[in-house]
C-alpha atoms as a PDB file:
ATOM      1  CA  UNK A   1      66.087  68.626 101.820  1.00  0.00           C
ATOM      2  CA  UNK A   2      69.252  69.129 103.810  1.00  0.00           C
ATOM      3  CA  UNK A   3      71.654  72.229 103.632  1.00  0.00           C
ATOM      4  CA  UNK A   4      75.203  73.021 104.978  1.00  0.00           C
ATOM      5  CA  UNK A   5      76.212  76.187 105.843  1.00  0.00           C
ATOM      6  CA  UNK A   6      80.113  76.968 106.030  1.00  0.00           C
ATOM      7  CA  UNK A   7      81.565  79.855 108.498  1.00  0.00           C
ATOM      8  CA  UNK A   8      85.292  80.221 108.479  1.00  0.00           C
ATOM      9  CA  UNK A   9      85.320  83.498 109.260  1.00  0.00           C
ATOM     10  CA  UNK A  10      84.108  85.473 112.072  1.00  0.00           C
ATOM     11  CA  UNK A  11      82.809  88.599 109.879  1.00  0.00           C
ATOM     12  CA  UNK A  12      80.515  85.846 108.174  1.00  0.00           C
ATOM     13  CA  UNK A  13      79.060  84.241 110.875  1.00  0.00           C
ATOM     14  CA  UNK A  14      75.832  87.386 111.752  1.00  0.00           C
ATOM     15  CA  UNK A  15      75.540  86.798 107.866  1.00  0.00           C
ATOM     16  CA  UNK A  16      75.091  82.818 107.948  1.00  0.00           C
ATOM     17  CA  UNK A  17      72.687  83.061 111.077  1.00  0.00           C
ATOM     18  CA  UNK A  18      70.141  85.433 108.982  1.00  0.00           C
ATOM     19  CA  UNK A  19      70.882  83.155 105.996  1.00  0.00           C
ATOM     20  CA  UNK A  20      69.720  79.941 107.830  1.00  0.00           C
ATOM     21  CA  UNK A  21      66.787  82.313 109.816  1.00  0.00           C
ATOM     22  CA  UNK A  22      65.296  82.801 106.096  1.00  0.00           C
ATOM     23  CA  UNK A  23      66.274  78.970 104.874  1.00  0.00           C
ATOM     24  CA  UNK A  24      64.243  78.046 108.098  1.00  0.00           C
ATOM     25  CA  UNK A  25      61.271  80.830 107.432  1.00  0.00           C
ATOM     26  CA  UNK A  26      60.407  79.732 103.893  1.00  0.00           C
ATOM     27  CA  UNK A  27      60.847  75.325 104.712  1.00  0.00           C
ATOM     28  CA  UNK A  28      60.460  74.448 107.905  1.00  0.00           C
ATOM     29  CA  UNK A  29      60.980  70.921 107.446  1.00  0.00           C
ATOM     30  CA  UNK A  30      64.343  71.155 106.170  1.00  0.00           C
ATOM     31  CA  UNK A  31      67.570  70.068 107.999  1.00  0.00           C
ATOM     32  CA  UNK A  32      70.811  72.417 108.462  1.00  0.00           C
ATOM     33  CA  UNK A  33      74.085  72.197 109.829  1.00  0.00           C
ATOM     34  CA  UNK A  34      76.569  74.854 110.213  1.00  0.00           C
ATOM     35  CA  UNK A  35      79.656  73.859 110.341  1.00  0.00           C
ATOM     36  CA  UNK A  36      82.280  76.647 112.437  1.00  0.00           C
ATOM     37  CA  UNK A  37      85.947  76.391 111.675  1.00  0.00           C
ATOM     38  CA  UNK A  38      88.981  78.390 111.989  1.00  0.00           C
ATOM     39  CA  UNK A  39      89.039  81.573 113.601  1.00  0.00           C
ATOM     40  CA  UNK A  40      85.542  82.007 113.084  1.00  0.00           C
ATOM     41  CA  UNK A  41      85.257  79.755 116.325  1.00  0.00           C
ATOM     42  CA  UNK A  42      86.202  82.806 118.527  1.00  0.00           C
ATOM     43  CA  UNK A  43      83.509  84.276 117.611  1.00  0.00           C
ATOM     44  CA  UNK A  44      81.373  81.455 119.116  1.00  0.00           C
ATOM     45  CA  UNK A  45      83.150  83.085 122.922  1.00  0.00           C
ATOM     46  CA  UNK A  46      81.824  84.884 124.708  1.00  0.00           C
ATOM     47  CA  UNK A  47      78.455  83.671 124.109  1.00  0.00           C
ATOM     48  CA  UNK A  48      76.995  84.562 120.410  1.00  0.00           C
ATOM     49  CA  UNK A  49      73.501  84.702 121.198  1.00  0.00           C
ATOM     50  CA  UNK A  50      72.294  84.731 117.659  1.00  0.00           C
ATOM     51  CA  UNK A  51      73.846  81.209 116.885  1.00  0.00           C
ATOM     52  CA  UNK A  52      73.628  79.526 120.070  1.00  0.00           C
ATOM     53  CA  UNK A  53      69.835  80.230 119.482  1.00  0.00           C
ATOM     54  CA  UNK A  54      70.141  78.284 116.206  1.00  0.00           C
ATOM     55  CA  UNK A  55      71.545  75.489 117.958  1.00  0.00           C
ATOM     56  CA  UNK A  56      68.557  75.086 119.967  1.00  0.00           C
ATOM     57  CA  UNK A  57      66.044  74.250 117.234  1.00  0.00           C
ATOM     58  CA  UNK A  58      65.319  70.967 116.629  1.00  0.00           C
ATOM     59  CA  UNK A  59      66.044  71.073 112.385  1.00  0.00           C
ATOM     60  CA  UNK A  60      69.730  73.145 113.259  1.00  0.00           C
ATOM     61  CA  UNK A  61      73.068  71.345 114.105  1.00  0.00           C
ATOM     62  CA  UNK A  62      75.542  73.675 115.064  1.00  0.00           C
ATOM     63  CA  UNK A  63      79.122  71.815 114.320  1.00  0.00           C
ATOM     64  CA  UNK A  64      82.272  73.499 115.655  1.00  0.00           C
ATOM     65  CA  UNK A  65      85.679  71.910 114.353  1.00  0.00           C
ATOM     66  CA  UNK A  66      87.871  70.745 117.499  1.00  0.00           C
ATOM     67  CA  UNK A  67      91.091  71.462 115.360  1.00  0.00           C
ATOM     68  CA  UNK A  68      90.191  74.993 115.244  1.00  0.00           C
ATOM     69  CA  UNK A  69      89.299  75.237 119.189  1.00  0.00           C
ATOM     70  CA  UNK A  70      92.325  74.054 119.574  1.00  0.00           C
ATOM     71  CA  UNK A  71      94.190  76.539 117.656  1.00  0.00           C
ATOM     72  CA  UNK A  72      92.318  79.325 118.503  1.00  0.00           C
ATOM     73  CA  UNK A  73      92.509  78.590 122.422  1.00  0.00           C
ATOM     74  CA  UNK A  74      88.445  78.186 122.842  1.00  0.00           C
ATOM     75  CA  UNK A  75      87.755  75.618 125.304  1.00  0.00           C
ATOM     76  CA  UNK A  76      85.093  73.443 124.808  1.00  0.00           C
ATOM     77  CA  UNK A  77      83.356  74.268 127.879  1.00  0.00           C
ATOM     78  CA  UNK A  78      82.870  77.787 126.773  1.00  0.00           C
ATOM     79  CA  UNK A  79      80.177  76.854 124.128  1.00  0.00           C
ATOM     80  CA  UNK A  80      76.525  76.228 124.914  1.00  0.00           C
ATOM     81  CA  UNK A  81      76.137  72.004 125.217  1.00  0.00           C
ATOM     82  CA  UNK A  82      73.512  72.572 122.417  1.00  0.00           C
ATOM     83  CA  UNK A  83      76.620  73.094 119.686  1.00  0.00           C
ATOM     84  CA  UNK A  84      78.428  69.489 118.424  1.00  0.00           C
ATOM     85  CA  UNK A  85      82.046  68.913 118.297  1.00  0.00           C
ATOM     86  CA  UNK A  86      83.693  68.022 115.502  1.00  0.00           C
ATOM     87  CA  UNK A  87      87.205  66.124 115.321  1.00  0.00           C
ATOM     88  CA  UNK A  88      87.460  68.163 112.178  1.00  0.00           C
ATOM     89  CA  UNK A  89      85.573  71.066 110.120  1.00  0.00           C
ATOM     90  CA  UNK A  90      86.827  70.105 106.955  1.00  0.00           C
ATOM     91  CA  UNK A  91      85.932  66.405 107.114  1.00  0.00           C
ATOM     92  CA  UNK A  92      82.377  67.443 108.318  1.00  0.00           C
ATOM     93  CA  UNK A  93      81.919  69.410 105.158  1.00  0.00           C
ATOM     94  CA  UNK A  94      83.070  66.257 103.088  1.00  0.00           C
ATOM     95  CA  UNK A  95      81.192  63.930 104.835  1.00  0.00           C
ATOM     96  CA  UNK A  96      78.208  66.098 104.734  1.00  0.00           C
ATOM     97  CA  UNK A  97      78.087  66.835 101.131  1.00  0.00           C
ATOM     98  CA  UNK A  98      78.830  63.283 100.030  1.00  0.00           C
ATOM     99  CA  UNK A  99      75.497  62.437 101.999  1.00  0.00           C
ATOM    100  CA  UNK A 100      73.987  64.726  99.899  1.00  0.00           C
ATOM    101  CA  UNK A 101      73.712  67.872 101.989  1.00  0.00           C
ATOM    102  CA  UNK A 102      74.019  71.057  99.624  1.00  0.00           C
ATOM    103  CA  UNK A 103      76.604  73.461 100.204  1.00  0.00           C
ATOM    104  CA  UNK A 104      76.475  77.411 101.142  1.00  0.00           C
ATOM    105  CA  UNK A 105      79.513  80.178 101.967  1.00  0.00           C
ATOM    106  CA  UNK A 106      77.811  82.850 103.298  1.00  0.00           C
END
């Protein structure tokens, strides 16, 4: 089973953490991405402890669009090496869902 969460907003991101925390709690084996885009990315900087804990565990890919760091003026270096960079958000979410990866808005 494979699920993708989608954060574009920063107010939604505690939200999608404790959504994927529960996902996680009740199967174990399944594999998540959540994908970060548009000014929900500044909310990656400083630090967000809760998610770049997430990105740390083995069944969690933490995707954060480069279009949006861009726009938003969030450098790369500023997020734990543990989160993936994404040319784009919105192709991420297309490319995961045609491999079959269902799709959450928190």
């Amino acid at each position: 089973m494979q699920v993708l969460f989608h954060v574009n907003e920063p107010a939604r991101l505690s939200g999608a953490v404790r959504n994927i925390d529960n996902v996680l709690d009740e199967i174990p084996a399944i594999s998540v991405e959540l994908v970060v885009n548009g000014p929900a990315v500044r909310a990656l900087v400083p630090k967000n402890d809760a998610v770049a804990r997430l990105a740390t565990k083995p069944a969690v890919t933490v995707a954060v669009c480069q279009n949006s760091l861009r726009r938003f003026n969030v450098e790369p270096v500023q997020l734990p090496d543990t989160m993936t960079i994404v040319a784009s958000g919105v192709i991420e979410l297309v490319r995961k869902q045609e491999a079959g990866f269902a799709y959450i808005k928190p």
